[in-house]
C-alpha atoms as a PDB file:
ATOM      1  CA  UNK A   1     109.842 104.211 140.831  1.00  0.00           C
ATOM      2  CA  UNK A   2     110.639 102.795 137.567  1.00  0.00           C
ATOM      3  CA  UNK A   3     107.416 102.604 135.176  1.00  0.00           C
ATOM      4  CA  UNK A   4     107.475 100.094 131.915  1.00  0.00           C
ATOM      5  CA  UNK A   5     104.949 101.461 129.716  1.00  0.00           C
ATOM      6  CA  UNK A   6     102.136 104.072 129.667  1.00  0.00           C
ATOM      7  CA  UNK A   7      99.050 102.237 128.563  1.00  0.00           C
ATOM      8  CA  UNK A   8      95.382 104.764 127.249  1.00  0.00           C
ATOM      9  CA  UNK A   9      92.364 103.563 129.292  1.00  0.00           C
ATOM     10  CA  UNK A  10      88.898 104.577 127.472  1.00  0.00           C
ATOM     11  CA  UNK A  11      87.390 104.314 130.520  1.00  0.00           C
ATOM     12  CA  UNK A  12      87.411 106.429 134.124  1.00  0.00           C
ATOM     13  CA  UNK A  13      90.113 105.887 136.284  1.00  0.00           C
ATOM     14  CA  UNK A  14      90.941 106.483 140.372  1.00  0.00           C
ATOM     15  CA  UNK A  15      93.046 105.383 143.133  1.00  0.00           C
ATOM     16  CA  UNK A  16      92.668 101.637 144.595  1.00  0.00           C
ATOM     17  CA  UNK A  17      91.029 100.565 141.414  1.00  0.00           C
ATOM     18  CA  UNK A  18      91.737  96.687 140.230  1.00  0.00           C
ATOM     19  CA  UNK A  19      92.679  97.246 136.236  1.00  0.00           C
ATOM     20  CA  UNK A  20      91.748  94.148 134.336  1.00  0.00           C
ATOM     21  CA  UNK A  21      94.002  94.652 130.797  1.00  0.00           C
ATOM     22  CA  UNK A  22      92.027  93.352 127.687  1.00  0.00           C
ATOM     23  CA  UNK A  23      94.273  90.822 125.611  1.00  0.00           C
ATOM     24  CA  UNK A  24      95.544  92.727 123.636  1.00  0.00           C
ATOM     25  CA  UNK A  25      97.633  94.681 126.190  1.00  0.00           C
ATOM     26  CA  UNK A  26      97.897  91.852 128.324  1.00  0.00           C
ATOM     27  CA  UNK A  27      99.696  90.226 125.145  1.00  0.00           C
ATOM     28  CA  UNK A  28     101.890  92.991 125.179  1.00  0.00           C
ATOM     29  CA  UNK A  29     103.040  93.532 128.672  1.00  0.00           C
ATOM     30  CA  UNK A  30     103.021  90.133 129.393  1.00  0.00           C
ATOM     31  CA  UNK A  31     105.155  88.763 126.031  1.00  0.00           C
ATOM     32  CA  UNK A  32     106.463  91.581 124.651  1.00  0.00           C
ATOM     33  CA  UNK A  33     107.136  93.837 127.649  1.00  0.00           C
ATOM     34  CA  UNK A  34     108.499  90.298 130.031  1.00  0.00           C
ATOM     35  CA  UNK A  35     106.225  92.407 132.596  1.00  0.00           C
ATOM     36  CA  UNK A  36     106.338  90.508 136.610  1.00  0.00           C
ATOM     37  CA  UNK A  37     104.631  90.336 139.483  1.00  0.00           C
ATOM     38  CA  UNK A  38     105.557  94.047 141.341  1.00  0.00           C
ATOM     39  CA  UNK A  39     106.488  95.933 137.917  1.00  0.00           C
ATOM     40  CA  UNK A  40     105.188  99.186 137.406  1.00  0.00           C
ATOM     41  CA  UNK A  41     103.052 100.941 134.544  1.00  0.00           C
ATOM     42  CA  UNK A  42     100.743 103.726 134.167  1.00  0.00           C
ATOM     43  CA  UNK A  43      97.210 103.759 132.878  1.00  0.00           C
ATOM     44  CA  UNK A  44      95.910 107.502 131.271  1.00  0.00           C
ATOM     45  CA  UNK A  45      92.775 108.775 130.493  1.00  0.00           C
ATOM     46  CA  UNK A  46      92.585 112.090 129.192  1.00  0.00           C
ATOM     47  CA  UNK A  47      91.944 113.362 132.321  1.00  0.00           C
ATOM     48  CA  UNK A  48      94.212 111.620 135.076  1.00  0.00           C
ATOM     49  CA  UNK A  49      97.171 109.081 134.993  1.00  0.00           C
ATOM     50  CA  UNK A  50      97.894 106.516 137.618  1.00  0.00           C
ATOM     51  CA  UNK A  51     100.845 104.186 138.508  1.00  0.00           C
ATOM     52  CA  UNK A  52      99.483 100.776 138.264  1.00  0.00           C
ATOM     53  CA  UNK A  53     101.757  98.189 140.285  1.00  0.00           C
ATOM     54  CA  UNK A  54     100.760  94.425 138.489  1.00  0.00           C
ATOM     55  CA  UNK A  55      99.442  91.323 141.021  1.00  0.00           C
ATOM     56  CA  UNK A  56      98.952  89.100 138.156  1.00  0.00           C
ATOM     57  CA  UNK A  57     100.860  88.391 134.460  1.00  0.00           C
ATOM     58  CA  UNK A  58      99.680  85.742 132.061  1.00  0.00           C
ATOM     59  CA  UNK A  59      99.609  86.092 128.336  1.00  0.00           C
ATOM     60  CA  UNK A  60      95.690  86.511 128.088  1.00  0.00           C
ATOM     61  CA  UNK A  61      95.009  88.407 131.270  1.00  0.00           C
ATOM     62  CA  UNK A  62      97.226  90.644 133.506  1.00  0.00           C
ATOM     63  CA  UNK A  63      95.792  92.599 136.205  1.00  0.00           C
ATOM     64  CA  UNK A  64      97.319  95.393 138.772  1.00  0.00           C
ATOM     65  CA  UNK A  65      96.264  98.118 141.435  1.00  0.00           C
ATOM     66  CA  UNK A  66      96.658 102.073 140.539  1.00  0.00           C
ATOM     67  CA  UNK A  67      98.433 103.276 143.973  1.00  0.00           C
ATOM     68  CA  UNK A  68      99.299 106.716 143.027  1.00  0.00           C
ATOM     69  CA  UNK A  69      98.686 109.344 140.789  1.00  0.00           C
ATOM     70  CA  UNK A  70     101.014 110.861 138.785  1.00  0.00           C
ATOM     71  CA  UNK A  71      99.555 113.472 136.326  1.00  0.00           C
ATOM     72  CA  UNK A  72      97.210 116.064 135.676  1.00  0.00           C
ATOM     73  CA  UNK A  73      95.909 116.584 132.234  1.00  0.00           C
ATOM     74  CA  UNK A  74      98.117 118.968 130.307  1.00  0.00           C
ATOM     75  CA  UNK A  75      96.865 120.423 127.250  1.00  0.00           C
ATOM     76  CA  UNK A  76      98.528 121.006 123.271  1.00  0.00           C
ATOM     77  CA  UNK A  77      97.126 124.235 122.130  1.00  0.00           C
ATOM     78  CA  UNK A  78      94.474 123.302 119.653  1.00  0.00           C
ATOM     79  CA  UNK A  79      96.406 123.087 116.275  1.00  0.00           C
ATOM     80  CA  UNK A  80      94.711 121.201 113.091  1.00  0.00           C
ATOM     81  CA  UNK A  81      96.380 119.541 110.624  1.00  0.00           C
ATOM     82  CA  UNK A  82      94.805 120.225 106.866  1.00  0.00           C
ATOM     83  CA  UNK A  83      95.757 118.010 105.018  1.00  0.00           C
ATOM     84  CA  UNK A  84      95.034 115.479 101.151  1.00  0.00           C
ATOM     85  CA  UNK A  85      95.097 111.554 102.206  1.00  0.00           C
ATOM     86  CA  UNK A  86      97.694 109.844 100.483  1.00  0.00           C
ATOM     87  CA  UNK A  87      99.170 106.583 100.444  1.00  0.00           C
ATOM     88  CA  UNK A  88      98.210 104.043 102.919  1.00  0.00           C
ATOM     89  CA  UNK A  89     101.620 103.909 104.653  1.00  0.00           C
ATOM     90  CA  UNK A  90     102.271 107.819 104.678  1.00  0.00           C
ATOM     91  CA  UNK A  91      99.124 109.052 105.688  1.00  0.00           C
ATOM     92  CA  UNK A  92      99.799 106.638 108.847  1.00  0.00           C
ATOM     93  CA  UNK A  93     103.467 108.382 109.208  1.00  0.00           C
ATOM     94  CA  UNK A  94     101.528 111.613 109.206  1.00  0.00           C
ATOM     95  CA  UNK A  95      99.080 110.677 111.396  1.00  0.00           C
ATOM     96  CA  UNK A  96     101.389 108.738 113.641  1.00  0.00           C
ATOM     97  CA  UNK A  97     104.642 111.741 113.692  1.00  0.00           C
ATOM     98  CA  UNK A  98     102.042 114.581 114.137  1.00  0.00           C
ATOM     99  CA  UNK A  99     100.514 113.453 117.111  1.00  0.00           C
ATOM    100  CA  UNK A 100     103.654 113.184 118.561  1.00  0.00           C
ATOM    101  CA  UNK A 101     104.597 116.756 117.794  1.00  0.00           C
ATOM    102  CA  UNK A 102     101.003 118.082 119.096  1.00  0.00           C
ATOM    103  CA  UNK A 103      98.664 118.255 116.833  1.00  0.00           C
ATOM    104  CA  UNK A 104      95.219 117.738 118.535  1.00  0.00           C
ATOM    105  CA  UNK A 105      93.397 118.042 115.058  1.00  0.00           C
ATOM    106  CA  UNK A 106      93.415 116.521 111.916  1.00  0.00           C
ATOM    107  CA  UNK A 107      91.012 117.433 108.995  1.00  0.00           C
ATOM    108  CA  UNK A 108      91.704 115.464 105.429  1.00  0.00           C
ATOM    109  CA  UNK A 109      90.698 117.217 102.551  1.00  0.00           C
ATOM    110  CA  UNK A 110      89.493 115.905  99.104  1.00  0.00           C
ATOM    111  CA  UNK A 111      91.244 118.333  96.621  1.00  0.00           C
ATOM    112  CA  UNK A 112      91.439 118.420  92.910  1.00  0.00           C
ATOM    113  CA  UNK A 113      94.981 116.236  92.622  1.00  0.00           C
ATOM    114  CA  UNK A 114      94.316 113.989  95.503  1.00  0.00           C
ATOM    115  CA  UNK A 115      94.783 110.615  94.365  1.00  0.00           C
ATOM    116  CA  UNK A 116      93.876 108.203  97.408  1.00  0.00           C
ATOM    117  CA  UNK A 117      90.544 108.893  98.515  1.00  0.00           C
ATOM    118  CA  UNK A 118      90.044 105.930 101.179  1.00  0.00           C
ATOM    119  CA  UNK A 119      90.440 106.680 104.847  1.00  0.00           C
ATOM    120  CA  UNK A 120      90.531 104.135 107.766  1.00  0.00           C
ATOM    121  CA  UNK A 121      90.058 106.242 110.664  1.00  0.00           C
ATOM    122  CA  UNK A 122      88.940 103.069 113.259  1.00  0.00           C
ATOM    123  CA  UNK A 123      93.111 102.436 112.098  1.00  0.00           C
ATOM    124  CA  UNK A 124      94.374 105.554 112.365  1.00  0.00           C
ATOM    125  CA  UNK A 125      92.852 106.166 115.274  1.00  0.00           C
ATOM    126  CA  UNK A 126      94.932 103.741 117.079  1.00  0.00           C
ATOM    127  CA  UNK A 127      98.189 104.547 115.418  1.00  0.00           C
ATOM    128  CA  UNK A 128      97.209 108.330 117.232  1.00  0.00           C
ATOM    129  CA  UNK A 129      96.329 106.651 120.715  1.00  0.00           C
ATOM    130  CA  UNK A 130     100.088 104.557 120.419  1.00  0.00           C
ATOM    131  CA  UNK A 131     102.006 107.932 119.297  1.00  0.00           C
ATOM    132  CA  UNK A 132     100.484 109.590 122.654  1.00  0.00           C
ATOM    133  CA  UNK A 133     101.214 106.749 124.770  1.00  0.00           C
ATOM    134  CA  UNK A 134     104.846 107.095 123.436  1.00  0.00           C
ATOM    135  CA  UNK A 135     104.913 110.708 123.446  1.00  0.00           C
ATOM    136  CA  UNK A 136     103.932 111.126 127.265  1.00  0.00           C
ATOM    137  CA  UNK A 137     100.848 112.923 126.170  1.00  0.00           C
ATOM    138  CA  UNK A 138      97.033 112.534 127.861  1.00  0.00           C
ATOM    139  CA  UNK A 139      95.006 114.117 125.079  1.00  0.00           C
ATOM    140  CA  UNK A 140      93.986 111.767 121.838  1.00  0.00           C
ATOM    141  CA  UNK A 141      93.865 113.429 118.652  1.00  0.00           C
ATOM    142  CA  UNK A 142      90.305 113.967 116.966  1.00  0.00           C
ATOM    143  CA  UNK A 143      90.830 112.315 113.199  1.00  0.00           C
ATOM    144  CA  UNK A 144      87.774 113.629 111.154  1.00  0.00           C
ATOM    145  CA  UNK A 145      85.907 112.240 108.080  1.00  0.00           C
ATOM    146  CA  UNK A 146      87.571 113.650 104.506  1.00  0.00           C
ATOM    147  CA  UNK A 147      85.819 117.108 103.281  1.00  0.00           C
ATOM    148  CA  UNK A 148      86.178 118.512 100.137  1.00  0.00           C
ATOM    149  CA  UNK A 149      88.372 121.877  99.501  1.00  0.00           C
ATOM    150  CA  UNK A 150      85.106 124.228  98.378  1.00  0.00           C
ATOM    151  CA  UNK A 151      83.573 123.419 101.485  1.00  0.00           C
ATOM    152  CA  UNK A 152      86.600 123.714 103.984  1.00  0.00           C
ATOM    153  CA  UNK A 153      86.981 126.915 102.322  1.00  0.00           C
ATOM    154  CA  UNK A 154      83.525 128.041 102.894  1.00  0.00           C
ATOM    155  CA  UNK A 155      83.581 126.868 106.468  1.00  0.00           C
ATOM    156  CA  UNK A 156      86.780 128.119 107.566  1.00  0.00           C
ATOM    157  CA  UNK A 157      87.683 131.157 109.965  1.00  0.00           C
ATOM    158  CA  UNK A 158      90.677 130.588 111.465  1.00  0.00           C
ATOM    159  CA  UNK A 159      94.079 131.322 111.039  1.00  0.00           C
ATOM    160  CA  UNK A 160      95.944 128.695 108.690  1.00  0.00           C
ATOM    161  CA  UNK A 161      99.459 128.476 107.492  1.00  0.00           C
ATOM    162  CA  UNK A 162      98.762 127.048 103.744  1.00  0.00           C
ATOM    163  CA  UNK A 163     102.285 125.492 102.536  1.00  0.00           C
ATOM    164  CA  UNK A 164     102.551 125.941  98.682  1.00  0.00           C
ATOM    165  CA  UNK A 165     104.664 126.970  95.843  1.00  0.00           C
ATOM    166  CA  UNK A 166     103.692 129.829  95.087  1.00  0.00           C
ATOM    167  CA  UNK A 167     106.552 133.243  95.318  1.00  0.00           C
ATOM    168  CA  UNK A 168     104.884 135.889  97.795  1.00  0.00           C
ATOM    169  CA  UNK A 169     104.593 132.985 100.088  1.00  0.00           C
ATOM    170  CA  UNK A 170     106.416 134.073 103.312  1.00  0.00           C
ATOM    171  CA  UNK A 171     108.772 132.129 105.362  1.00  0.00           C
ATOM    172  CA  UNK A 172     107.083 130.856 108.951  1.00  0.00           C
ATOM    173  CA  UNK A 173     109.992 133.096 111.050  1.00  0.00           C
ATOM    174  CA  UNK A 174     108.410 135.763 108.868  1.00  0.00           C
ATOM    175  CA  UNK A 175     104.896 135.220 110.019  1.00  0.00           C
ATOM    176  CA  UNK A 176     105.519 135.335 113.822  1.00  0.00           C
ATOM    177  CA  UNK A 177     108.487 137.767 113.877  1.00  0.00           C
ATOM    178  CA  UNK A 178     106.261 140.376 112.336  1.00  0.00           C
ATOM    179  CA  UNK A 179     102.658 139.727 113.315  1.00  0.00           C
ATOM    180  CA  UNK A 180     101.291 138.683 116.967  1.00  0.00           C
ATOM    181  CA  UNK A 181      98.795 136.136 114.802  1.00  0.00           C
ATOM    182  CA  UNK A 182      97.149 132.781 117.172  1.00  0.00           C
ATOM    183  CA  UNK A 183      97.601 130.216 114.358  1.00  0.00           C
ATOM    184  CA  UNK A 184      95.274 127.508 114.657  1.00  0.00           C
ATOM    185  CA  UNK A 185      96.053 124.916 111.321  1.00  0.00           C
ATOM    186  CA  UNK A 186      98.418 124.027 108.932  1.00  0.00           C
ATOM    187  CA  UNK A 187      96.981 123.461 105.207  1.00  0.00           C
ATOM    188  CA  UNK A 188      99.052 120.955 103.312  1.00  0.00           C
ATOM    189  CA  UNK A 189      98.067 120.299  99.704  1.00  0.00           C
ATOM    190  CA  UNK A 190      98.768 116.784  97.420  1.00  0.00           C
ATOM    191  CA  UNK A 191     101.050 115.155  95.890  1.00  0.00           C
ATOM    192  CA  UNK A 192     101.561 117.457  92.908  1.00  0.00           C
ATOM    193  CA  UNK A 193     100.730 120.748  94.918  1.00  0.00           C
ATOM    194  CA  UNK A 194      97.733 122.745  94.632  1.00  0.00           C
ATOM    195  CA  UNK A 195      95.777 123.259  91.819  1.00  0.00           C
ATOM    196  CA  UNK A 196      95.386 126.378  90.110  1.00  0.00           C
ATOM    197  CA  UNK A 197      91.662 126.972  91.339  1.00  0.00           C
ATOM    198  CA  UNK A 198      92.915 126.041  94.816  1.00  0.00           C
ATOM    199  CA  UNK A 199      95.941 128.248  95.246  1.00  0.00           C
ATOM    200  CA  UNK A 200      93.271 131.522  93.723  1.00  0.00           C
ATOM    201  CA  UNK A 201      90.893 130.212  96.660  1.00  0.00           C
ATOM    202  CA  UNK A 202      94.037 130.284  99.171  1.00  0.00           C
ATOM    203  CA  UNK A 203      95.150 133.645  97.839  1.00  0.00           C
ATOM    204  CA  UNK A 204      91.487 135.181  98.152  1.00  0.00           C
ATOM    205  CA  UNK A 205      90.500 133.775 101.660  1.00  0.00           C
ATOM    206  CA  UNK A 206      91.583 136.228 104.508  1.00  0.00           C
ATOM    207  CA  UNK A 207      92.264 133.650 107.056  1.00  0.00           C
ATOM    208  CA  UNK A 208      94.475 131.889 105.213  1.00  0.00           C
ATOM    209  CA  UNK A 209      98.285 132.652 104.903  1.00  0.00           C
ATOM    210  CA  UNK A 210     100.548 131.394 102.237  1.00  0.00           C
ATOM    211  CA  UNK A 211     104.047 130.110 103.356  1.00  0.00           C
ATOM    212  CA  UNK A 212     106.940 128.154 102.486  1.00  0.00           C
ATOM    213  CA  UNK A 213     108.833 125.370 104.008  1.00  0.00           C
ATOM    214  CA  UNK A 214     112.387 126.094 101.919  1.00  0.00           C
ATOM    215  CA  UNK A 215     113.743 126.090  98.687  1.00  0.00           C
ATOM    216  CA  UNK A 216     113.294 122.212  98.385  1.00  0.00           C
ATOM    217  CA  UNK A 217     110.140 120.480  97.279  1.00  0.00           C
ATOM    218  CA  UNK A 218     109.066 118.094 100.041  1.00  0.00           C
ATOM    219  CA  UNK A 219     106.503 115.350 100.001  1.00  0.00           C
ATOM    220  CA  UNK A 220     102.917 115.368 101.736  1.00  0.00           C
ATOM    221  CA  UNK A 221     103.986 113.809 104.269  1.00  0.00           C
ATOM    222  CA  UNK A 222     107.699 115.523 105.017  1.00  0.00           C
ATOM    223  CA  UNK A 223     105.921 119.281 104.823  1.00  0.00           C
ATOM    224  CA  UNK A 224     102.950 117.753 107.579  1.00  0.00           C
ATOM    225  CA  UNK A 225     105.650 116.920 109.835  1.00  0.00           C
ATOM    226  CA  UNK A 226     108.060 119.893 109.448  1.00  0.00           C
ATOM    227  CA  UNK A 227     105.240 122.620 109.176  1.00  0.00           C
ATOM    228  CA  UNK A 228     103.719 120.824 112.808  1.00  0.00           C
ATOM    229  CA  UNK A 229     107.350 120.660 114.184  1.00  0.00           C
ATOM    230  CA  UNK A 230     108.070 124.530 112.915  1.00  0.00           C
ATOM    231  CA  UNK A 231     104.946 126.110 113.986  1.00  0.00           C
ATOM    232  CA  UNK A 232     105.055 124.215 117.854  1.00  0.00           C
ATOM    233  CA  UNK A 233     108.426 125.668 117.762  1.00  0.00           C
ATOM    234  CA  UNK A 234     107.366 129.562 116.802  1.00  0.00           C
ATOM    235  CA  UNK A 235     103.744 129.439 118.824  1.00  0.00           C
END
C-alpha cells in the first residue's frame, strides 16, 4: 500500500471515520500532491495513525475513509532544547531541524547578548507540526514562551549539556563514556556566546554541565542542531 503524505489531525481519530480536510490541506493534496480518487494517505494524532483511502479531490475540499490503522504512538525521550531566539529565519531552522532529530521541548531564553527578542510561536508551531509529519513522528513538540536566564537558572533541576567556550568544558563522548548521567536539555547560548555573569551561573549550578561541540565556533543555530543530533546519538 503506497501512502502520499502523512497529514497531523488535532482532533480524535478511529476506524470507518469520513475525514473532511480543511482547505488548506485540501489545497495541498489536491494541487500540490495531484492526489485521485483511491490514493492513499495517513492522518496522525498523537495517539493513533490511520490510512485514509480519498472518495473525493477538489481544490477546496477533499474527503476520504481511514480503513486501517497503522501506528501506535511511539515516544522521543523527553529532551529540551535551551536555547536565545535569534533571527527570524534561523530560529525557524532550529525549530524546524530539531524536531526532526527529537526534541520534544523547546524553552527560549532571554540572556544578556540576545539580540532578537520577538517570538511567533502560533508560526513556529506549525513549522514543528510539518517537521513531524515529515519526520514520521506522532508527538508535536511543546514551544514555550521566552524566560529570562536568572529565572531558568533558579528553576532548573535537571541535567543540561550547556555548549560554551569555556576550556574545562568536556567533550559529549566524554560525558556518557564516563558517567551513566539521564540528560534531559541542551543549553545553547547567543550569538556572541555567554556572558561573563552567565557562564559563572553555568559553572556554579550542579545540574548543569559544560561541554563543547569542537574546536570550531559554530552559530546558534549549527550548535542546536549538532548538540540535538550528538546527544540522540550518545542517549
Amino acid at each position: 500500500m503506497k501512502i502520499k503524505n502523512r497529514i497531523y489531525l488535532n482532533r480524535e481519530i478511529s476506524k470507518n471515520q469520513l475525514i473532511e480536510f480543511d482547505s488548506r490541506h485540501s489545497h495541498y493534496l489536491s494541487t500540490v500532491l495531484r492526489s485521485k480518487i483511491g490514493d492513499n494517505v495517513s492522518v496522525f494524532n498523537e495517539n493513533v495513525e490511520y490510512v485514509v483511502e480519498l472518495s473525493s479531490v477538489h481544490r477546496k475540499k477533499v474527503r476520504g475513509t481511514t480503513i486501517e490503522r497503522i501506528k501506535t504512538l511511539r515516544l522521543n525521550n523527553p529532551l529540551t532544547l535551551y536555547f536565545s531566539p535569534i533571527k527570524k529565519v534561523p530560529t525557524e531552522i532550529i525549530i524546524q531541524k530539531c524536531t526532526e532529530i527529537g526534541v520534544t521541548n523547546f524553552q527560549p531564553i532571554i540572556m544578556e547578548r540576545t539580540q532578537f527578542k520577538t517570538f511567533n510561536i502560533d508560526r513556529l508551531k506549525l513549522i514543528a507540526i510539518e517537521a513531524i509529519e515529515q519526520s514520521n513522528q506522532t508527538l508535536i513538540p511543546q514551544i514555550n514562551v521566552p524566560i529570562h536566564f536568572e529565572d531558568f537558572i533558579k528553576r532548573n533541576s535537571a541535567n543540561i549539556l550547556a555548549c560554551c567556550l569555556i576550556e574545562e568544558a568536556n567533550n559529549m563522548s566524554q560525558i556518557f563514556d564516563k558517567n551513566k548521567i539521564d540528560i534531559k536539555g541542551i543549553l545553547i547560548g547567543p550569538e556572541g556566546d555567554f556572558s561573563d555573569k552567565e557562564i559563572n551561573a553555568i559553572r556554579h549550578n550542579k545540574f548543569i554541565i559544560p561541554i563543547t561541540l569542537g574546536n570550531n565556533v559554530l552559530k546558534s543555530e549549527t550548535a542546536c542542531i549538532v548538540a540535538s543530533s550528538l546527544i540522540k546519538e550518545y542517549s
